[in-house]
Protein backbone atom coordinates (compact mmCIF):
# COMPACT_ATOMS: atom_id res chain seq x y z
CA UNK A 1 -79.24 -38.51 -70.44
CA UNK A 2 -76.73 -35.74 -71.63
CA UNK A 3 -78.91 -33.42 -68.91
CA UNK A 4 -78.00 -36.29 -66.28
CA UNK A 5 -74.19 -36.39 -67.24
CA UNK A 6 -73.87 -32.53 -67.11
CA UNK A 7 -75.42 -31.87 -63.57
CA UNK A 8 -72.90 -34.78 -62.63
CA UNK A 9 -69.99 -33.12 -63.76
CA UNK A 10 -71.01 -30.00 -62.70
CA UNK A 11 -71.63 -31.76 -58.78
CA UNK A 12 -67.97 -33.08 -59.22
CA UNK A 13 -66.54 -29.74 -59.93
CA UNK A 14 -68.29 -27.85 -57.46
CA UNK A 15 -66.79 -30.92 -54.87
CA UNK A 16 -63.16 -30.06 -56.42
CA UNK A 17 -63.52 -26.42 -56.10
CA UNK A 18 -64.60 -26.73 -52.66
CA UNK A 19 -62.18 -29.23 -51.63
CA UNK A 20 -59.08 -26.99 -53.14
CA UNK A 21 -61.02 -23.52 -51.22
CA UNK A 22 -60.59 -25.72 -48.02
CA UNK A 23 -57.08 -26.95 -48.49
CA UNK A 24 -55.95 -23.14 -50.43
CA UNK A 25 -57.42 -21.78 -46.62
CA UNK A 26 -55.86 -23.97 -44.40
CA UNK A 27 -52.76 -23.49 -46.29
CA UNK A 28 -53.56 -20.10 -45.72
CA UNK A 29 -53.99 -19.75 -42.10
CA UNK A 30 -50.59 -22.12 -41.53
CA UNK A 31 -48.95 -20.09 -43.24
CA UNK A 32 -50.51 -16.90 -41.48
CA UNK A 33 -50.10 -18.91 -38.57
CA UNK A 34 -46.29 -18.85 -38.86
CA UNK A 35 -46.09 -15.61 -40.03
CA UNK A 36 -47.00 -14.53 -36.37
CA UNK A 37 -45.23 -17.06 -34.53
CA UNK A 38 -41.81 -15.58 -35.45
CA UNK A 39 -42.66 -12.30 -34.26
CA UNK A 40 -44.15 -13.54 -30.80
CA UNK A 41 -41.98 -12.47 -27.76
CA UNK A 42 -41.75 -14.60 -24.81
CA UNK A 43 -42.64 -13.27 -21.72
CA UNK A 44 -39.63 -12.18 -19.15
CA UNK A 45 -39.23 -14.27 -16.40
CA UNK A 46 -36.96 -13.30 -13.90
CA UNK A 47 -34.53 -15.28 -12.82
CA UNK A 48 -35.32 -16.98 -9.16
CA UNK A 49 -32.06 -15.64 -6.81
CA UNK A 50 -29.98 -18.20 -4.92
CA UNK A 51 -31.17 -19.60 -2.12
CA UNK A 52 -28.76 -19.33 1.06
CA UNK A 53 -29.48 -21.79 3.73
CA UNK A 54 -28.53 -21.54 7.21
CA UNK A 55 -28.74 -22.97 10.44
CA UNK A 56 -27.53 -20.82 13.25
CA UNK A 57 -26.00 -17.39 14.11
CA UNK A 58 -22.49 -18.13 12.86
CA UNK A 59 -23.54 -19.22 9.78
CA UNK A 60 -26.20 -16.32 9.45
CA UNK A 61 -22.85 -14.17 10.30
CA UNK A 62 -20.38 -16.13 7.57
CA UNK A 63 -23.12 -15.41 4.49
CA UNK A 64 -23.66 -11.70 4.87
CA UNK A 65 -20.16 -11.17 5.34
CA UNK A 66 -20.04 -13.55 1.96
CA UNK A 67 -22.49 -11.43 0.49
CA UNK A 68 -20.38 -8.41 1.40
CA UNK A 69 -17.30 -9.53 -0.30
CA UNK A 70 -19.21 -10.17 -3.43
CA UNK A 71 -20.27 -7.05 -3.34
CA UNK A 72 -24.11 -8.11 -3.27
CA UNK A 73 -26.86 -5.49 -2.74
CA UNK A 74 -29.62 -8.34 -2.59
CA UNK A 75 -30.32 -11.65 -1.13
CA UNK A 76 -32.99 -14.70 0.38
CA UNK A 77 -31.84 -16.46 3.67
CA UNK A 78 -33.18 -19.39 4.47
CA UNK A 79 -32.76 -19.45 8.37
CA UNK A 80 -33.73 -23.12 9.77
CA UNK A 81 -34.09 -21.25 13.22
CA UNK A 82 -36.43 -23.14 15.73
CA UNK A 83 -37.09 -20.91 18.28
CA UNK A 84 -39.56 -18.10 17.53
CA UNK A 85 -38.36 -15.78 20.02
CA UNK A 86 -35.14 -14.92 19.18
CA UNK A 87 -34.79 -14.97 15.64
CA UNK A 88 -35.28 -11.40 15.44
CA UNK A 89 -33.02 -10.37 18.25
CA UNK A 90 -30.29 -12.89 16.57
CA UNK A 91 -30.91 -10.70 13.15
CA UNK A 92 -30.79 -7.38 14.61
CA UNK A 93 -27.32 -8.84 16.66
CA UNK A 94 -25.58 -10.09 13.29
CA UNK A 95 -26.73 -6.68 11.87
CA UNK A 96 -24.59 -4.68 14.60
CA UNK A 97 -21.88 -7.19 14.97
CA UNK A 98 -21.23 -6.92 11.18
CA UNK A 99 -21.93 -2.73 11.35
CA UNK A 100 -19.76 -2.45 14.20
CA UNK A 101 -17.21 -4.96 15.18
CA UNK A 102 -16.50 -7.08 11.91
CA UNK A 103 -13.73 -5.32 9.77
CA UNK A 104 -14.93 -5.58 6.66
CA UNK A 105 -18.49 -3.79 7.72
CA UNK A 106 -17.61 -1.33 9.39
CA UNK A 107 -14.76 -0.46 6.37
CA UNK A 108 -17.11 -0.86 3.56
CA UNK A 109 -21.08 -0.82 4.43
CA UNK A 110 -23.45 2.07 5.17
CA UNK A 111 -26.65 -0.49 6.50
CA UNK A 112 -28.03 -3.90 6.31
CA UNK A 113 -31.68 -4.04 6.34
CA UNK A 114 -32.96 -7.27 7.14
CA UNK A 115 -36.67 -8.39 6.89
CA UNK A 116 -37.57 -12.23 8.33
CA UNK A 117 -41.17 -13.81 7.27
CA UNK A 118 -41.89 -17.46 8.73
CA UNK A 119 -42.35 -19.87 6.43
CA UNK A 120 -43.85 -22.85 8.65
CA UNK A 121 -40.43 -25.00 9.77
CA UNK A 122 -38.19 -21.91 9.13
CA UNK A 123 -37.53 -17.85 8.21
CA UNK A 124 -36.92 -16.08 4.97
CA UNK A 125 -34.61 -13.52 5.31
CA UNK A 126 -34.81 -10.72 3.04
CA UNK A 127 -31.62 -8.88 2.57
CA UNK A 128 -31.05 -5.31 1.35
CA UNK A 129 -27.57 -3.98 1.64
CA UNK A 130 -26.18 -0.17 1.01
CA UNK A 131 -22.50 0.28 0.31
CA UNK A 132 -19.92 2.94 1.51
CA UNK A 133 -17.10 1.73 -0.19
CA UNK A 134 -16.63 0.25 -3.65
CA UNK A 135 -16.14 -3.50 -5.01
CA UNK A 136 -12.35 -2.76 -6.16
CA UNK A 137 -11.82 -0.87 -3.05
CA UNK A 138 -12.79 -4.27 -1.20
CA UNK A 139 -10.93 -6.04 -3.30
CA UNK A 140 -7.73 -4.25 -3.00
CA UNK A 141 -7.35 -5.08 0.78
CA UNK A 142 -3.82 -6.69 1.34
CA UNK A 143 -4.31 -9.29 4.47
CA UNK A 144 -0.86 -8.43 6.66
CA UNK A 145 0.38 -11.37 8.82
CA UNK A 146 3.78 -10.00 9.95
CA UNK A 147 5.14 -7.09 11.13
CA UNK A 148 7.88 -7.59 8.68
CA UNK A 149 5.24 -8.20 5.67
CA UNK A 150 3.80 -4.75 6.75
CA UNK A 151 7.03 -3.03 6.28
CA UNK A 152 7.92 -4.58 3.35
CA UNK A 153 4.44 -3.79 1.55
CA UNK A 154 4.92 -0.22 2.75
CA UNK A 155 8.40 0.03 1.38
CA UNK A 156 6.69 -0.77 -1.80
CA UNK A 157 3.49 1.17 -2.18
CA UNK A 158 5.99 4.28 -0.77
CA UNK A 159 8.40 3.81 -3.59
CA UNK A 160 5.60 3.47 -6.11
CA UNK A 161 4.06 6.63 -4.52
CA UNK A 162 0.88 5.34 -4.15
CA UNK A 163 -1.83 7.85 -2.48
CA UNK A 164 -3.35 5.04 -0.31
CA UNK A 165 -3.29 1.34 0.71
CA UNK A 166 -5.73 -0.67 3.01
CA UNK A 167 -4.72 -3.66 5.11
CA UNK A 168 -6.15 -5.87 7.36
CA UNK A 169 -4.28 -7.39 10.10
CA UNK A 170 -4.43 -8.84 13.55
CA UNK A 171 -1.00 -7.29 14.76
CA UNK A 172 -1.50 -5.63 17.75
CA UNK A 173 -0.54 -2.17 16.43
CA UNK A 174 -2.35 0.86 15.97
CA UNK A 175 -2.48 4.27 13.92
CA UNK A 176 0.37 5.76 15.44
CA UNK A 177 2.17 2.79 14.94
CA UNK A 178 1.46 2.57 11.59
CA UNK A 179 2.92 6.53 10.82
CA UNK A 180 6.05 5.12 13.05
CA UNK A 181 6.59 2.50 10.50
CA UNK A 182 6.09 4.59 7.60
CA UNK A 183 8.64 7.13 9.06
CA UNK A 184 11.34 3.69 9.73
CA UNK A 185 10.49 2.67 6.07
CA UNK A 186 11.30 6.30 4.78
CA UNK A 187 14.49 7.32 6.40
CA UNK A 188 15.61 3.38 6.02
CA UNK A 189 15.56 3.48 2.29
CA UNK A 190 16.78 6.69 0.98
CA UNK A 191 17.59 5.07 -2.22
CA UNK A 192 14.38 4.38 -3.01
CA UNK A 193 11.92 7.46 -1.83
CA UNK A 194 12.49 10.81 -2.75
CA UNK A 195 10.39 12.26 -0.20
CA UNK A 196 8.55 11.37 3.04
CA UNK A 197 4.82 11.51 2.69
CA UNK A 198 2.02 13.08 5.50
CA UNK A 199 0.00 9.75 6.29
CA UNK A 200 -3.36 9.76 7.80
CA UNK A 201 -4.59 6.81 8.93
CA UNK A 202 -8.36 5.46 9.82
CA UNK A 203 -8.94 2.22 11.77
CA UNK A 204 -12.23 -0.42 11.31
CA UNK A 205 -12.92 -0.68 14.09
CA UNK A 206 -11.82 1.50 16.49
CA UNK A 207 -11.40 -1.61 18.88
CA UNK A 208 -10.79 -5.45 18.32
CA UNK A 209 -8.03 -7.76 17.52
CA UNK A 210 -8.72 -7.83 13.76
CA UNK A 211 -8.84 -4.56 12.12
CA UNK A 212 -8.78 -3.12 9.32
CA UNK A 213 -6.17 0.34 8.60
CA UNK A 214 -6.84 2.79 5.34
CA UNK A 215 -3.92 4.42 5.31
CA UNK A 216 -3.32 7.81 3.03
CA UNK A 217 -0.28 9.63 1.47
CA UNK A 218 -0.09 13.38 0.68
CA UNK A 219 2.54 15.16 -0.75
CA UNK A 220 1.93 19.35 -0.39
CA UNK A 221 5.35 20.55 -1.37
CA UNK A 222 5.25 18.77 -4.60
CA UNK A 223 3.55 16.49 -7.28
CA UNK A 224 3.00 13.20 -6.50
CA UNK A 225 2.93 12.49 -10.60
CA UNK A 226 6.92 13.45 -10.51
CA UNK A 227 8.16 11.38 -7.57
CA UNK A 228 8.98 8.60 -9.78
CA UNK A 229 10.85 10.23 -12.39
CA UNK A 230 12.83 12.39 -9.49
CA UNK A 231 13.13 9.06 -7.79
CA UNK A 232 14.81 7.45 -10.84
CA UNK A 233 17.20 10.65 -11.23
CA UNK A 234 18.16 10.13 -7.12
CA UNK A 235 18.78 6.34 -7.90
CA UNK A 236 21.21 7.16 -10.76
CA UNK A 237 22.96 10.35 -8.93
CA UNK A 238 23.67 7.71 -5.73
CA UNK A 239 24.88 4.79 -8.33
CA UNK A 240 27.16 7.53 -9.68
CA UNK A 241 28.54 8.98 -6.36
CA UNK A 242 28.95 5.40 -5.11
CA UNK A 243 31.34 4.51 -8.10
CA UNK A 244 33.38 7.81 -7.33
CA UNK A 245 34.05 6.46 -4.05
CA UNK A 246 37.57 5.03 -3.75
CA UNK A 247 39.24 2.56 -0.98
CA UNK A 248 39.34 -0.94 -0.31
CA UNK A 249 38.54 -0.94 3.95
CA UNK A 250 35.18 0.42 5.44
CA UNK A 251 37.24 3.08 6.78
CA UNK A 252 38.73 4.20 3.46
CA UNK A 253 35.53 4.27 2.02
CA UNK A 254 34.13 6.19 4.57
CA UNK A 255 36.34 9.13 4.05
CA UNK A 256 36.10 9.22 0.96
CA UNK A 257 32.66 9.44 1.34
CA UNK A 258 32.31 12.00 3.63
CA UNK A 259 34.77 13.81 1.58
CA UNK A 260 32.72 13.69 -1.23
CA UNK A 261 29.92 15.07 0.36
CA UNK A 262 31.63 18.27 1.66
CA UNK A 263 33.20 19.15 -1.20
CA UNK A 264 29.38 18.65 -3.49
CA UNK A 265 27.09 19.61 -1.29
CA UNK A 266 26.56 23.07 0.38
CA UNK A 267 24.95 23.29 3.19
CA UNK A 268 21.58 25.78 2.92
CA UNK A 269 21.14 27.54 5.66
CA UNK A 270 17.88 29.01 5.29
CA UNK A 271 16.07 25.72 5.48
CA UNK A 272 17.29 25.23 8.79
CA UNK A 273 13.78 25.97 10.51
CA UNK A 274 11.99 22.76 9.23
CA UNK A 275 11.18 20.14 11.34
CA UNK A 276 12.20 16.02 11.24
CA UNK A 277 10.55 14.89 7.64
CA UNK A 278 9.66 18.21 6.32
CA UNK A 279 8.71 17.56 2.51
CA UNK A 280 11.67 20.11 1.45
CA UNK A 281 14.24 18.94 -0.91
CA UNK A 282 16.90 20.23 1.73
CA UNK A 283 16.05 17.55 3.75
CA UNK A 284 16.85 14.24 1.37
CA UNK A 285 19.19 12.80 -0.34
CA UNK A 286 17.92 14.14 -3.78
CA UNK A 287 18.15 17.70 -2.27
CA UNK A 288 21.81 17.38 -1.41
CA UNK A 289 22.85 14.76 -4.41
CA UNK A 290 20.99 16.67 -7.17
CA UNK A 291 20.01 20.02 -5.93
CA UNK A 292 23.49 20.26 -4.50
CA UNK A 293 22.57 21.59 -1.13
CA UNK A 294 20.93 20.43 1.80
CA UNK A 295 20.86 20.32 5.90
CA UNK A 296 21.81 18.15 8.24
CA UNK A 297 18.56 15.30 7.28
CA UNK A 298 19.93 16.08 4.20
CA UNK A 299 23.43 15.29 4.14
CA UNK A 300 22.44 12.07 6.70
CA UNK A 301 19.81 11.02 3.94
CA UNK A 302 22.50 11.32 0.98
CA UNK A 303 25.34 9.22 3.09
CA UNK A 304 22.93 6.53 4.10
CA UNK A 305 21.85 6.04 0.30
CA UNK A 306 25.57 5.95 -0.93
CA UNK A 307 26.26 4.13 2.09
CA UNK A 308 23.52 0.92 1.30
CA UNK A 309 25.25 1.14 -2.12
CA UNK A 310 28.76 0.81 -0.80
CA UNK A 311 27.75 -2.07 1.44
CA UNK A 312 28.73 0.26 4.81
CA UNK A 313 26.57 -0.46 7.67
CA UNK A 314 25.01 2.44 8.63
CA UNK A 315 22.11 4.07 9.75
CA UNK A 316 20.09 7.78 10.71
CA UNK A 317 19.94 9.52 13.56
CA UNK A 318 17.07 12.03 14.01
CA UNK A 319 18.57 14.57 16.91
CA UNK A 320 19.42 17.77 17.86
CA UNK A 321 22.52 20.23 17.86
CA UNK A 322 22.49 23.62 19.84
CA UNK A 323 19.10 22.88 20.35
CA UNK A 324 18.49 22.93 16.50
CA UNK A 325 16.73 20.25 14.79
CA UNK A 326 19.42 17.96 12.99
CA UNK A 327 20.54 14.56 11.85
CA UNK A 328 23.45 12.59 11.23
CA UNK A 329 24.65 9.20 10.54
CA UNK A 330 26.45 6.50 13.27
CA UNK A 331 28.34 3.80 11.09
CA UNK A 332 30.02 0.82 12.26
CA UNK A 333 33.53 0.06 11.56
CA UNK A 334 36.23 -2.89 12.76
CA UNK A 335 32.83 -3.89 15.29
CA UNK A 336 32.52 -0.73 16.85
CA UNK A 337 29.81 2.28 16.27
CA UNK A 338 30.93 5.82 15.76
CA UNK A 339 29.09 9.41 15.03
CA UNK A 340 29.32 10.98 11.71
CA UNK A 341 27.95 14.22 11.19
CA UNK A 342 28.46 15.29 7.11
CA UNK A 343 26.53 18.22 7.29
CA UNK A 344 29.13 19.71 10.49
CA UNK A 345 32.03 18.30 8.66
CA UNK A 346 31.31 20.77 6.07
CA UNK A 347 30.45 23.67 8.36
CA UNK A 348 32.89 23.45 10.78
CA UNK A 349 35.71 20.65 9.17
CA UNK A 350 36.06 17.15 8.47
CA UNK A 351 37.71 16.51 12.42
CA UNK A 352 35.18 18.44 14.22
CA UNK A 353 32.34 15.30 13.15
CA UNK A 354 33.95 12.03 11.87
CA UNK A 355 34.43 9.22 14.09
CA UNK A 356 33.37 10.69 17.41
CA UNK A 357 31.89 9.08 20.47
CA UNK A 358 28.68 9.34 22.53
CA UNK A 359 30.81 11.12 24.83
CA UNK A 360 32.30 13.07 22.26
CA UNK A 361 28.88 14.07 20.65
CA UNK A 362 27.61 14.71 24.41
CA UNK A 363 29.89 17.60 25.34
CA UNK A 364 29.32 18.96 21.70
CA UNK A 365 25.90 20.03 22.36
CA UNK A 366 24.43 17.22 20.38
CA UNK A 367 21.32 15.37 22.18
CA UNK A 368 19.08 11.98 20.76
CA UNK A 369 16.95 9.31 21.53
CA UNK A 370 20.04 7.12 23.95
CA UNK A 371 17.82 4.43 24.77
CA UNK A 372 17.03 3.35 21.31
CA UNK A 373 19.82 3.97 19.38
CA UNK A 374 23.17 2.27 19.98
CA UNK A 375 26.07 2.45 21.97
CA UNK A 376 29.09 4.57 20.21
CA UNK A 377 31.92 3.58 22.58
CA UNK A 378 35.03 2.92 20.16
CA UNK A 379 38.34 3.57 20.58
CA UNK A 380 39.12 4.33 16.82
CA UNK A 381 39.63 8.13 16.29
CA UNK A 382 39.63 10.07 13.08
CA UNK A 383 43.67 10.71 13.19
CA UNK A 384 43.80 6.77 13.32
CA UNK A 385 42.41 6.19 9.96
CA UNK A 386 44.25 8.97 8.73
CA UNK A 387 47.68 8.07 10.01
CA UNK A 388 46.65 4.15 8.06
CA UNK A 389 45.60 6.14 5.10
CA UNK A 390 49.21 7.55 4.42
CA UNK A 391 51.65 4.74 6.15
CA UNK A 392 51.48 2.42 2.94
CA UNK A 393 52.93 -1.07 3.65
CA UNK A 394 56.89 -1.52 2.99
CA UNK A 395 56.48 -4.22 0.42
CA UNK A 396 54.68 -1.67 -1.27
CA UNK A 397 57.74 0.95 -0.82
CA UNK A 398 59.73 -2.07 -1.96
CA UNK A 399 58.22 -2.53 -5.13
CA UNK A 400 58.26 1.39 -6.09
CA UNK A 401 62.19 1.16 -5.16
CA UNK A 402 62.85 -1.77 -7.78
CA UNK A 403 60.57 -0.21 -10.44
């Protein structure tokens, strides 16, 4: 009986045991289980790219040139084209059209390689696209609707001394009209640009009523780093000059003005060789204001900028004298337009070039562009505005007399 009792415990303990081995294992392998799972890596799956769907060749035109303002090097077209023949001659015609005669491909890409596969009611397109030009550079493209716009932007990007700026326009103009406008911006604002840049200009495309124009500035006689500190020097020698300017009429202003000037400024010589523009300090305003000495572009330059800050109206001439290469001012005074020539007034004396004619200037050797440039036909002489400078008014007299 006791025999009977023991091999039944025994049975029950060998059941335990192997119970707890199979729950102390499964435990075991859960656990290991988990162990592993934390260190598992899911695979990579790349993500699918954007589908672009299309119907025709415009549209097939409008997404590359989408892609091409995003800067994309890859897409997938979707072209729901119908007609098996031409899809590939359609392709190969966006490809050049975009290359060749859109503005923004034939600015910024190198190629467009384009690979069509039919997929039974349409064509993947497989786009690979190479780059010539950056994504910022892209991006910095400055649409230009107006001719006035254009000059404005210039005036800006010249007086910041930027080294380039890209537009895109449908103006009618081209490359040599751009340089023209940068020259008008230049010798229109002498107040606000030390020096007139070279500017070389490139044109996408060479044909076509909307183009795009990269247009670059180079300075050679200086560096471009210190145009803005000279150009904040010019501003304050021309705020300075304009407040030691005394008179109450245009005309008293302008003789004190030009007198100014010829007592300052000397005139150098030995810079009279250079040419319209030439980046010498003899030929601006911040040659003959703060260098002291200048030419005749340079004496014009300095009177226009004191000039604009006096409220005068005048502007630059870009001529000749003797056959020399010279410039001077025409200012308009009581409604009529008269030469003034700074730079002769201190050569040869303030009555040989103040208030003078086209007639006047004519028989003094002087030649310019007539046909563009106004009329000087006044009747107001220099010994006119002298003669009101000295009579002072008799109440004036009267008032001394009392006093």
């Amino acid at each position: 009986m006791v025999n009977r009792n023991v091999k039944r415990i025994s049975v029950i303990c060998i059941v335990v045991l192997a119970v707890f081995a199979l729950v102390g294992c499964v435990a075991f392998l859960e656990v290991d289980r988990e162990t592993i799972s934390r260190h598992e890596v899911a695979p990579y799956e790349p993500q699918p790219r954007e589908l672009i769907v299309v119907s025709d060749y415009e549209e097939l035109v409008a997404a590359l040139i989408g892609l091409v303002m995003a800067h994309e090097s890859e897409a997938q077209i979707q072209f729901n084209h119908h007609d098996d023949e031409d899809v590939q001659e359609e392709i190969e015609r966006a490809r050049y059209e975009i290359l060749n005669a859109h503005p923004i491909g034939a600015f910024a890409l190198e190629d467009i390689h384009m690979e069509a596969i039919r997929i039974v009611t349409h064509y993947e397109i497989d786009v690979e696209i190479t780059y010539e030009r950056t994504e910022e550079e892209i991006n910095t493209i400055v649409n230009v609707t107006t001719q006035r716009y254009l000059m404005s932007h210039l005036l800006y990007i010249m007086s910041e001394y930027r080294e380039e700026v890209i537009i895109r326009t449908r103006l009618p103009i081209t490359a040599d009209d751009i340089a023209r406008f940068v020259r008008e911006t230049y010798y229109q604002n002498p107040r606000h640009i030390v020096m007139l840049p070279f500017v070389a200009v490139d044109v996408f495309p060479q044909a076509g009523t909307d183009r795009i124009f990269e247009i670059g500035f180079t300075y050679t006689t200086t560096n471009v780093n210190t145009l803005p500190g000279l150009s904040e020097e010019l501003a304050n020698y021309v705020q300075r000059s304009a407040e030691l300017v005394i008179g109450q009429t245009d005309s008293e202003k302008l003789i004190s003005l030009v007198n100014l000037l010829v007592e300052s400024v000397a005139f150098d010589e030995s810079a009279m060789i250079h040419s319209h523009g030439a980046q010498h300090f003899a030929t601006t305003a911040f040659g003959a204001l703060v260098n002291g000495s200048a030419v005749g572009e340079g004496f014009a330059m300095a009177f226009q900028a004191i000039a604009d800050e006096l409220g005068l109206d005048s502007r630059i001439v870009l001529g000749y004298f003797g056959g020399m290469v010279h410039a001077w001012n025409i200012v308009l005074l009581y409604g009529d337009f008269y030469h003034v020539d700074v730079a002769m007034a201190r050569v040869n004396g303030i009555e040989t070039a103040i208030i003078k004619r086209d007639i006047d200037f004519e028989e003094m050797m002087y030649t310019w562009d007539r046909e563009n440039t106004v009329k000087c036909e006044g009747e107001l002489t220099l010994a006119d505005i002298l003669d009101a400078l000295t009579d002072e008014p008799d109440d004036i007299i009267d008032n001394e007399e009392e006093g």
